[in-house]
C-alpha atoms as a PDB file:
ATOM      1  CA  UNK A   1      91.610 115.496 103.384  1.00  0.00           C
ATOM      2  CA  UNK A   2      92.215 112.330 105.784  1.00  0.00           C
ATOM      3  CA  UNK A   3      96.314 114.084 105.935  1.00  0.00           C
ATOM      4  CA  UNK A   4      97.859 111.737 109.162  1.00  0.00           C
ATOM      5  CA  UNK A   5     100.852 112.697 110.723  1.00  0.00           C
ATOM      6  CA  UNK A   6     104.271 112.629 108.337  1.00  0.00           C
ATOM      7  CA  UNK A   7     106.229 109.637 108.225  1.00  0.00           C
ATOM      8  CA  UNK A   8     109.682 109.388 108.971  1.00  0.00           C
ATOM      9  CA  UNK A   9     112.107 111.335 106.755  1.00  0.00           C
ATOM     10  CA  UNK A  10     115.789 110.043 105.670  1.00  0.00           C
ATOM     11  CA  UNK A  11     118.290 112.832 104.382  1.00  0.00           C
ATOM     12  CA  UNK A  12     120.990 111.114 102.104  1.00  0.00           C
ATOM     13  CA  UNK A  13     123.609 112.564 100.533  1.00  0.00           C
ATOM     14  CA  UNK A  14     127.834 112.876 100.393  1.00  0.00           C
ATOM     15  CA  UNK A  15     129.632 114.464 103.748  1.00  0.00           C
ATOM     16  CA  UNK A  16     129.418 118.180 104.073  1.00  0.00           C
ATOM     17  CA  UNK A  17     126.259 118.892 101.811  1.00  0.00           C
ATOM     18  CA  UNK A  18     124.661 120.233 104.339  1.00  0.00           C
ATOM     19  CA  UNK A  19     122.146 117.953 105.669  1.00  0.00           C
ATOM     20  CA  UNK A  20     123.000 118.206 109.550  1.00  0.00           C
ATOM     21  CA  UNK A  21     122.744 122.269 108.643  1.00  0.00           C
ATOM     22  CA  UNK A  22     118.949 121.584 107.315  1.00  0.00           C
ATOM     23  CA  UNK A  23     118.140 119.690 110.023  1.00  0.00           C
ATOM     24  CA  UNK A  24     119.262 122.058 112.626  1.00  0.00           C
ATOM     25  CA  UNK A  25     117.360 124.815 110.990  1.00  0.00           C
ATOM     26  CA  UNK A  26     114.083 122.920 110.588  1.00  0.00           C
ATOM     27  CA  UNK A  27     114.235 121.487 114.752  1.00  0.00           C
ATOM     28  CA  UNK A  28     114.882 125.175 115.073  1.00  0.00           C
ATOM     29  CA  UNK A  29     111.946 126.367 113.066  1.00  0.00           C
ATOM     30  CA  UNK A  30     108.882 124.160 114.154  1.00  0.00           C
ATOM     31  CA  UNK A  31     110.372 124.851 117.786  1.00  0.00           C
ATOM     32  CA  UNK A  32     109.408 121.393 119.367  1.00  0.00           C
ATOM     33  CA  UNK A  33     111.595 119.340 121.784  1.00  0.00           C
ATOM     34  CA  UNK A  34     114.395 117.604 120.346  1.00  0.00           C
ATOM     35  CA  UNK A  35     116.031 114.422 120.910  1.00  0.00           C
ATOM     36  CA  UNK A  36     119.062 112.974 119.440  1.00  0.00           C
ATOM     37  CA  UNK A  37     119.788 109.012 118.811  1.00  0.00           C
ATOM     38  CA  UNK A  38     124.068 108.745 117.217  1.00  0.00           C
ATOM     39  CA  UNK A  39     126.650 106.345 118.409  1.00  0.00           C
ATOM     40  CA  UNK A  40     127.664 108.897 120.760  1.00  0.00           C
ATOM     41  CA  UNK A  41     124.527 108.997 122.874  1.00  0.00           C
ATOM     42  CA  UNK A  42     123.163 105.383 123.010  1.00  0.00           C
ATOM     43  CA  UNK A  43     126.109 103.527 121.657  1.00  0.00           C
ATOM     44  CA  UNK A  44     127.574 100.787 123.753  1.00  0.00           C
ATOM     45  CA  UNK A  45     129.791  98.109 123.786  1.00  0.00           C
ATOM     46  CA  UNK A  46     127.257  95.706 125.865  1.00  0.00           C
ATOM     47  CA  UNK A  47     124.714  93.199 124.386  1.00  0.00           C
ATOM     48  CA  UNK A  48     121.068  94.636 124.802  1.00  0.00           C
ATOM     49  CA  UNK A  49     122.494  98.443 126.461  1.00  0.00           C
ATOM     50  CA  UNK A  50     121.836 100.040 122.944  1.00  0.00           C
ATOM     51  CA  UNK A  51     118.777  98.683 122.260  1.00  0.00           C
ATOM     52  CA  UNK A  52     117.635  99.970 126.020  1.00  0.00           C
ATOM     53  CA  UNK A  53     119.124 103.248 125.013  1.00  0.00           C
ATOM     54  CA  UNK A  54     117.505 103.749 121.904  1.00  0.00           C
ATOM     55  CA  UNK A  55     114.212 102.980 123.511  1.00  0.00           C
ATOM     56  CA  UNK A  56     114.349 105.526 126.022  1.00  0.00           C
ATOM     57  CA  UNK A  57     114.999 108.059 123.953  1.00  0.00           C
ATOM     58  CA  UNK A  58     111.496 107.332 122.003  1.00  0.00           C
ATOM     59  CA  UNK A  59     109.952 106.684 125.617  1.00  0.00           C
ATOM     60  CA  UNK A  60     110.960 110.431 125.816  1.00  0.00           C
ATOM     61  CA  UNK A  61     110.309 111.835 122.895  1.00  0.00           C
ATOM     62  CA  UNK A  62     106.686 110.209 122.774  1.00  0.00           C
ATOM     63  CA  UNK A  63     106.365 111.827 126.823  1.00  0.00           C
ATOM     64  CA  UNK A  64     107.191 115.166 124.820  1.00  0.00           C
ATOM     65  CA  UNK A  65     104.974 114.994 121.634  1.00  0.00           C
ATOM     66  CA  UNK A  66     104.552 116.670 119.258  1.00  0.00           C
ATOM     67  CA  UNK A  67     108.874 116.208 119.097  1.00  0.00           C
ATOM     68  CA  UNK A  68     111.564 115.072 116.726  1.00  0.00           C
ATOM     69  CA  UNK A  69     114.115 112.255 117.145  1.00  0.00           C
ATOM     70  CA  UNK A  70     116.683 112.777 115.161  1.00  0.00           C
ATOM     71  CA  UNK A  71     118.834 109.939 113.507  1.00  0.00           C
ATOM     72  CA  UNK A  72     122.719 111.305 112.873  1.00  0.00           C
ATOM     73  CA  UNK A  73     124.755 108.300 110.646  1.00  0.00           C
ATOM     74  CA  UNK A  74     121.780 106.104 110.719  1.00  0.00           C
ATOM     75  CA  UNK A  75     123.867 103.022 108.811  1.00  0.00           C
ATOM     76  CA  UNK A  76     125.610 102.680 112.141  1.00  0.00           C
ATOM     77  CA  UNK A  77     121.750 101.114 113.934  1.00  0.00           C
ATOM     78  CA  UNK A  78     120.505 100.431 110.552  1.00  0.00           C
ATOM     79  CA  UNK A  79     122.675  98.682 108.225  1.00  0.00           C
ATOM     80  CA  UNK A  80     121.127  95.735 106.098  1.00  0.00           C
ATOM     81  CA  UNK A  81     120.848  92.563 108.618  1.00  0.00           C
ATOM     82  CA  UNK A  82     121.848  90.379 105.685  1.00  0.00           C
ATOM     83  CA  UNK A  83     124.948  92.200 105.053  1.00  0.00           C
ATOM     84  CA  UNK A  84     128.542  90.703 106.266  1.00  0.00           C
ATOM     85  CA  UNK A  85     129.149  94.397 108.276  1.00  0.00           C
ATOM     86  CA  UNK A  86     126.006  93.861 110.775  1.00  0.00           C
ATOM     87  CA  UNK A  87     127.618  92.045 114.226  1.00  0.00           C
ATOM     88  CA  UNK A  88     124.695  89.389 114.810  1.00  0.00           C
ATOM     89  CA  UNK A  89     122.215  88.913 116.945  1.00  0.00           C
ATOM     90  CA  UNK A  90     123.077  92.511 118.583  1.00  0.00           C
ATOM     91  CA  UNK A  91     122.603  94.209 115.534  1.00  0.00           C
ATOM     92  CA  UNK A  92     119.398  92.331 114.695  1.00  0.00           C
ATOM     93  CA  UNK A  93     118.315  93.659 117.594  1.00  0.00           C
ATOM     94  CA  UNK A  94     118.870  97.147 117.334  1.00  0.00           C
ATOM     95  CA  UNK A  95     116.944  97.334 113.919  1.00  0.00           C
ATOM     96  CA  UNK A  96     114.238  95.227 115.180  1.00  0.00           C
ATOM     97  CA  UNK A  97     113.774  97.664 117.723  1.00  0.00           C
ATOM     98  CA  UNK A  98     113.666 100.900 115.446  1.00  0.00           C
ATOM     99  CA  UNK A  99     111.230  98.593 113.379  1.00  0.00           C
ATOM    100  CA  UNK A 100     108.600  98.671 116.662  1.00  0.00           C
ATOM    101  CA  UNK A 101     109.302 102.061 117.846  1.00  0.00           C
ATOM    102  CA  UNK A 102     109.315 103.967 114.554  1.00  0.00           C
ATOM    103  CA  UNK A 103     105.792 103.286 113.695  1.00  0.00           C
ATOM    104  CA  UNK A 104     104.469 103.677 117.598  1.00  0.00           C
ATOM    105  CA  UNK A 105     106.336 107.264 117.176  1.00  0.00           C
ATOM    106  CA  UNK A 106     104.702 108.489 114.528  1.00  0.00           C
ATOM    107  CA  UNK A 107     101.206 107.565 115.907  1.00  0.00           C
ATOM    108  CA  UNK A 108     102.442 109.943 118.284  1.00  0.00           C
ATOM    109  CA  UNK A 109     103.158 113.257 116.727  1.00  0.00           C
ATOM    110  CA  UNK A 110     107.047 112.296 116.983  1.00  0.00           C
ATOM    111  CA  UNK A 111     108.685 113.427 113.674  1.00  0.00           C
ATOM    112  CA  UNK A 112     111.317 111.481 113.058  1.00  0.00           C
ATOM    113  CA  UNK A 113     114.335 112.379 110.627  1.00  0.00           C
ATOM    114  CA  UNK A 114     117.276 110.416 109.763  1.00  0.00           C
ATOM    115  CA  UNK A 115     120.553 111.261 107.973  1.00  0.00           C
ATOM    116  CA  UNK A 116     123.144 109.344 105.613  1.00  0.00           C
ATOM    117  CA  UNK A 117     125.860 109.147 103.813  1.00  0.00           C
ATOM    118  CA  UNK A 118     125.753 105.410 102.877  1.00  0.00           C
ATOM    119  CA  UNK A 119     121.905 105.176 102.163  1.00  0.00           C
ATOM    120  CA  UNK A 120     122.687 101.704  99.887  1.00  0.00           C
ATOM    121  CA  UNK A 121     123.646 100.228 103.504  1.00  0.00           C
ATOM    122  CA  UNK A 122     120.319 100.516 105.075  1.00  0.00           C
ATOM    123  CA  UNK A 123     118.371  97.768 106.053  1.00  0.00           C
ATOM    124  CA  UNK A 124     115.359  97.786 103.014  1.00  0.00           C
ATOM    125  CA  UNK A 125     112.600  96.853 106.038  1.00  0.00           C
ATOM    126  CA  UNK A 126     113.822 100.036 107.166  1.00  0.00           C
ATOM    127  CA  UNK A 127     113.047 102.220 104.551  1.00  0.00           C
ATOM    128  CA  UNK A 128     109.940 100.662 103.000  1.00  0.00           C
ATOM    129  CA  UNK A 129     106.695 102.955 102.876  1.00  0.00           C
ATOM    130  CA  UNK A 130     105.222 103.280 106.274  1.00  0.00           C
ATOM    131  CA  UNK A 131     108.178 104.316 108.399  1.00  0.00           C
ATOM    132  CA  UNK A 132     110.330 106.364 105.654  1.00  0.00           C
ATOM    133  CA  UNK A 133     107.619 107.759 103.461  1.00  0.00           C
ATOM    134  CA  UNK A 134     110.677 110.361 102.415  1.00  0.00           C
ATOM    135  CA  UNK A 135     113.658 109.409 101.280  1.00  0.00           C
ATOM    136  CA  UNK A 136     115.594 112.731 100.372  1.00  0.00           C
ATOM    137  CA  UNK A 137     118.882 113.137  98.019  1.00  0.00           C
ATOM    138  CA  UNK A 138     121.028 116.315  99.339  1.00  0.00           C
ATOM    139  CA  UNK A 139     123.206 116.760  96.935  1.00  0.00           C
ATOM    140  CA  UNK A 140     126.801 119.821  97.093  1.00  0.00           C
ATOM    141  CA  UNK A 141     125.591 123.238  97.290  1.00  0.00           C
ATOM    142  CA  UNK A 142     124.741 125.126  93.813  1.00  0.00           C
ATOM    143  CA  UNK A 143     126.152 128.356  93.050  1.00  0.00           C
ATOM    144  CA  UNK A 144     123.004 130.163  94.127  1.00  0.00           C
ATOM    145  CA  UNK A 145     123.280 128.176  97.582  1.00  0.00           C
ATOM    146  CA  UNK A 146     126.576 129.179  97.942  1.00  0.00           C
ATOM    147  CA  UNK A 147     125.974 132.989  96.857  1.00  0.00           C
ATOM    148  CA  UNK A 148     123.444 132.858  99.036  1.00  0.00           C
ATOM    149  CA  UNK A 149     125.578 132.070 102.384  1.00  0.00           C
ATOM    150  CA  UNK A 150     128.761 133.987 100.888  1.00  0.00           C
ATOM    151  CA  UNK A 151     126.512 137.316 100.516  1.00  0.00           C
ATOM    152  CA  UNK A 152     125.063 136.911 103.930  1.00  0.00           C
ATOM    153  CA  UNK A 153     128.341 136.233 106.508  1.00  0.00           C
ATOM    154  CA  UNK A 154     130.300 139.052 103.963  1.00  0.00           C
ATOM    155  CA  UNK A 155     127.194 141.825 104.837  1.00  0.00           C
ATOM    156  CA  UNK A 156     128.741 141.187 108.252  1.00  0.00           C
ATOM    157  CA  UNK A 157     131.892 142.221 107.633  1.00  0.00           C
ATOM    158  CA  UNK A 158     133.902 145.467 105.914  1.00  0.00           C
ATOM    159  CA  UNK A 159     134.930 144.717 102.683  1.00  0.00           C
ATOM    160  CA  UNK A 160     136.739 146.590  99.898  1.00  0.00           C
ATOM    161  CA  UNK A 161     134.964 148.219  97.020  1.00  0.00           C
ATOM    162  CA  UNK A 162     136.199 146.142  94.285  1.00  0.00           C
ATOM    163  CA  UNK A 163     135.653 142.551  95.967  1.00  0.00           C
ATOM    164  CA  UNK A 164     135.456 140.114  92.963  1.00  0.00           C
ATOM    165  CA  UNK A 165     132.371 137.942  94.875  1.00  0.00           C
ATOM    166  CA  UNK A 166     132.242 135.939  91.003  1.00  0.00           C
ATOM    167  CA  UNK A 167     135.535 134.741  91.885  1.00  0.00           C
ATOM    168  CA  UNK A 168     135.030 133.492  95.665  1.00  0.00           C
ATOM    169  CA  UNK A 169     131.916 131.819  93.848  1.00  0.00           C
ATOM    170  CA  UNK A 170     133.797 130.199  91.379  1.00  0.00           C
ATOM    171  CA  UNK A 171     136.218 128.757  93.563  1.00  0.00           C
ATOM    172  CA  UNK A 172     133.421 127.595  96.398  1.00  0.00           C
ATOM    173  CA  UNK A 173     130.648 125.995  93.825  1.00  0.00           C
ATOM    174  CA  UNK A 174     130.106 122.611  94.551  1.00  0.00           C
ATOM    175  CA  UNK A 175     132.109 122.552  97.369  1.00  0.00           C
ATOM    176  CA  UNK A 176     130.898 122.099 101.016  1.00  0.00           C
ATOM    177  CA  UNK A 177     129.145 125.245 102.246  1.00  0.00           C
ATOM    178  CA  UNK A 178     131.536 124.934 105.711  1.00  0.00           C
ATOM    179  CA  UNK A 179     133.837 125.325 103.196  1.00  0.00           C
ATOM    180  CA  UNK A 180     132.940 128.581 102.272  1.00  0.00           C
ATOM    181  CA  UNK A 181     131.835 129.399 106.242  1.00  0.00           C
ATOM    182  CA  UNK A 182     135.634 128.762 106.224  1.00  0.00           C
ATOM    183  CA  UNK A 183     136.883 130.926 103.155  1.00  0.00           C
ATOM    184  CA  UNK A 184     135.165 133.991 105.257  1.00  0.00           C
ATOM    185  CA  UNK A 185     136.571 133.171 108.142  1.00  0.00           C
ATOM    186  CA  UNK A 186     140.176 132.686 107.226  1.00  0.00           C
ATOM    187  CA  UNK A 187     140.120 135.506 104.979  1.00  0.00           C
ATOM    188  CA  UNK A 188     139.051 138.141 107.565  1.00  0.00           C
ATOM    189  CA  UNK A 189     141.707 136.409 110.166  1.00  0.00           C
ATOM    190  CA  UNK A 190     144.559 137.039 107.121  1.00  0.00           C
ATOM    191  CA  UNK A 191     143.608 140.147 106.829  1.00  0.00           C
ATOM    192  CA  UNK A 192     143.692 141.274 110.284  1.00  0.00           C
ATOM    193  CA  UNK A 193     146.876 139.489 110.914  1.00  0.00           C
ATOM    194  CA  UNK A 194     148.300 141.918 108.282  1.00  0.00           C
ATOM    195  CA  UNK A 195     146.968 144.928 110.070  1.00  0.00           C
ATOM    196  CA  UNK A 196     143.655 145.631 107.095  1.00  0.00           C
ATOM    197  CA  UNK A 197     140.527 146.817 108.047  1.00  0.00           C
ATOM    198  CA  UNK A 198     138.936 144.980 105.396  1.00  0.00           C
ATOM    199  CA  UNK A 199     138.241 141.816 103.591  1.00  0.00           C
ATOM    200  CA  UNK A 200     140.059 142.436 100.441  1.00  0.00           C
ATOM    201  CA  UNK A 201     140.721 139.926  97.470  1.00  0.00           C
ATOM    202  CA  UNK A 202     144.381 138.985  98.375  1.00  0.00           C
ATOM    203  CA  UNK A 203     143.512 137.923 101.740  1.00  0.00           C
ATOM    204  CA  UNK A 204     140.082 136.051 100.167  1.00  0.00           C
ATOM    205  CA  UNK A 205     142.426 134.603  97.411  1.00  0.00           C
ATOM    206  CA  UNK A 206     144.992 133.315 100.100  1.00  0.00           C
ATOM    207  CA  UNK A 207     142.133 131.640 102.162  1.00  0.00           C
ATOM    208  CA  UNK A 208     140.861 129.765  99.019  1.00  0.00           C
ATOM    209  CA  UNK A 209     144.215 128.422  98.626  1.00  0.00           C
ATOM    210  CA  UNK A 210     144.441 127.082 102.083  1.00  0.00           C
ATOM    211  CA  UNK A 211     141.582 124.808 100.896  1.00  0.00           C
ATOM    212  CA  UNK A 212     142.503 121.293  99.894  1.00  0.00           C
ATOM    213  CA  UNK A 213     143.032 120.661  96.704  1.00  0.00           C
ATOM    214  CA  UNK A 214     140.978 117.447  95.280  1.00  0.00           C
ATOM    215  CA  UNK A 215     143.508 116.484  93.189  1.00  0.00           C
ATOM    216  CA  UNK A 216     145.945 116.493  96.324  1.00  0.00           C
ATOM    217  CA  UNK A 217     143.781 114.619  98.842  1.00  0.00           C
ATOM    218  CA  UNK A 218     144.007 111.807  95.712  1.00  0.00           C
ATOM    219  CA  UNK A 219     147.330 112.038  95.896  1.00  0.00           C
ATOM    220  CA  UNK A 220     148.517 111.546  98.889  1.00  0.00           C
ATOM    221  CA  UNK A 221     150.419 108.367 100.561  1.00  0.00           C
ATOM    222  CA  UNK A 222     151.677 107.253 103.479  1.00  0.00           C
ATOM    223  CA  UNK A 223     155.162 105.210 103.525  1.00  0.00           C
ATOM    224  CA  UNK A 224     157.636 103.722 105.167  1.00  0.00           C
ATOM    225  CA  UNK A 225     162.000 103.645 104.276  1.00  0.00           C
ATOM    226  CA  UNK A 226     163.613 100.554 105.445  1.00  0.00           C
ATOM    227  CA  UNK A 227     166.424 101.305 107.529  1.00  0.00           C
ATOM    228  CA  UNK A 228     168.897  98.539 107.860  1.00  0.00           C
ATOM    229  CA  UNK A 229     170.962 100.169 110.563  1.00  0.00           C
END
C-alpha cells in the first residue's frame, strides 16, 4: 500500500490530561529505545550548547533505530520565531535545527512524539504536513476513563461492602486522572491513620475534600499590610 514510516506526532492538550501518562505507556508498549529532548536535558544558558544538545540526542536515537524521541513542553524549542517570546538568533536556531533533524529522523525509523500545553505557540513550519502529520487534542478524562483507573487501583485494595464508587466518580469526572491516583491514595492513608482495615466512604469522602477546590484556586490573593512602624 506504499505505507512509509509515521510522521511525527504532537499531543496537545490542558496540564494533567494525561498525555505524559499515554506516552509512557505507548514507549512502554512498542518496547524500542527511548530518548528524551525537555529543558532539563539539553537546555542551556550558552549560545549554540542547545542546539548541539538537541542534535545529539537525534545522532543517538537514529544510532538506535527503530526509537522514539520524545518532545516534553515542546513550546519551550518550538515557539513561533515571529513571536515577541522567542530570544533571537538562539532561538532561530534551535527550531531551525528540529526543522533538519525531524525529517532525517523519520527517514530513519525514529518515531518522534511531542507534547503541549500551548499548541497556538508553536512555530507553524513546525507543524505543517511532513514533520507533524498528527496533531492530537487530549482533552480531561471522561467518566468512563476515570471509572476505568478508579476500578483498577481500588481491586488492589480492601474496601467496604457498601462503597458508593458513583460518588468518587462524580466528584473525580473531568478532573485530572493523578487526581484520582491521589483520591485512592489519601483515602487508604486516612483510613489507616484511624486504625481501619478498609477503604470506606468517610475516609474516600475526606480525601476528595483535600482536593482543591476550583472556585478557591480563583480565589486566592497574595497581599501585603503597610506597616508604618
Amino acid at each position: 500500500m506504499g505505507i512509509d514510516f509515521p510522521s511525527a506526532i504532537v499531543l496537545h492538550g490542558p496540564p494533567g490530561c494525561g498525555k505524559t501518562f499515554a506516552v509512557e505507556r505507548l514507549v512502554e508498549f512498542i518496547d524500542w529505545p527511548s530518548y528524551s529532548i525537555d529543558s532539563n536535558s539539553v537546555g542551556s544558558p550558552y549560545i549554540h550548547e542547545t542546539s548541539k544538545k538537541i542534535s545529539e540526542v537525534f545522532d543517538k536515537a537514529i544510532d538506535g533505530a527503530p526509537s522514539v524521541i520524545v518532545i516534553d513542553e515542546m513550546e519551550s524549542f518550538l515557539s513561533d520565531r515571529r513571536s515577541g517570546s522567542s530570544s533571537g538568533l538562539h532561538h532561530v536556531e534551535e527550531v531551525a535545527e528540529f526543522l533538519r533533524r525531524i525529517p532525517e529522523a523519520i527517514k530513519n525509523k525514529v518515531l518522534i512524539v511531542a507534547m503541549t500545553n500551548l499548541i497556538e505557540m508553536i512555530d507553524p513550519a513546525i507543524l505543517r504536513r511532513g514533520r507533524f502529520d498528527h496533531i492530537i487534542e487530549v482533552g480531561m478524562p471522561s467518566r468512563e476513563e476515570v471509572a476505568s483507573l478508579v476500578d483498577s487501583l481500588l481491586s488492589k485494595l480492601p474496601k467496604a461492602d457498601d462503597l458508593n464508587v458513583n460518588k468518587i466518580l462524580d466528584e473525580l469526572t473531568g478532573k485530572a486522572l493523578s487526581d484520582s491516583a491521589f483520591v485512592i491514595r489519601e483515602a487508604a492513608r486516612l483510613a489507616a491513620k484511624a486504625g481501619k482495615t478498609e477503604l470506606d466512604q468517610t475516609s474516600i469522602e475526606a480525601a476528595l475534600n483535600s482536593l482543591p477546590k476550583d472556585q478557591e484556586k480563583k480565589s486566592r490573593r497574595i497581599g501585603f499590610v503597610w506597616d508604618d512602624k
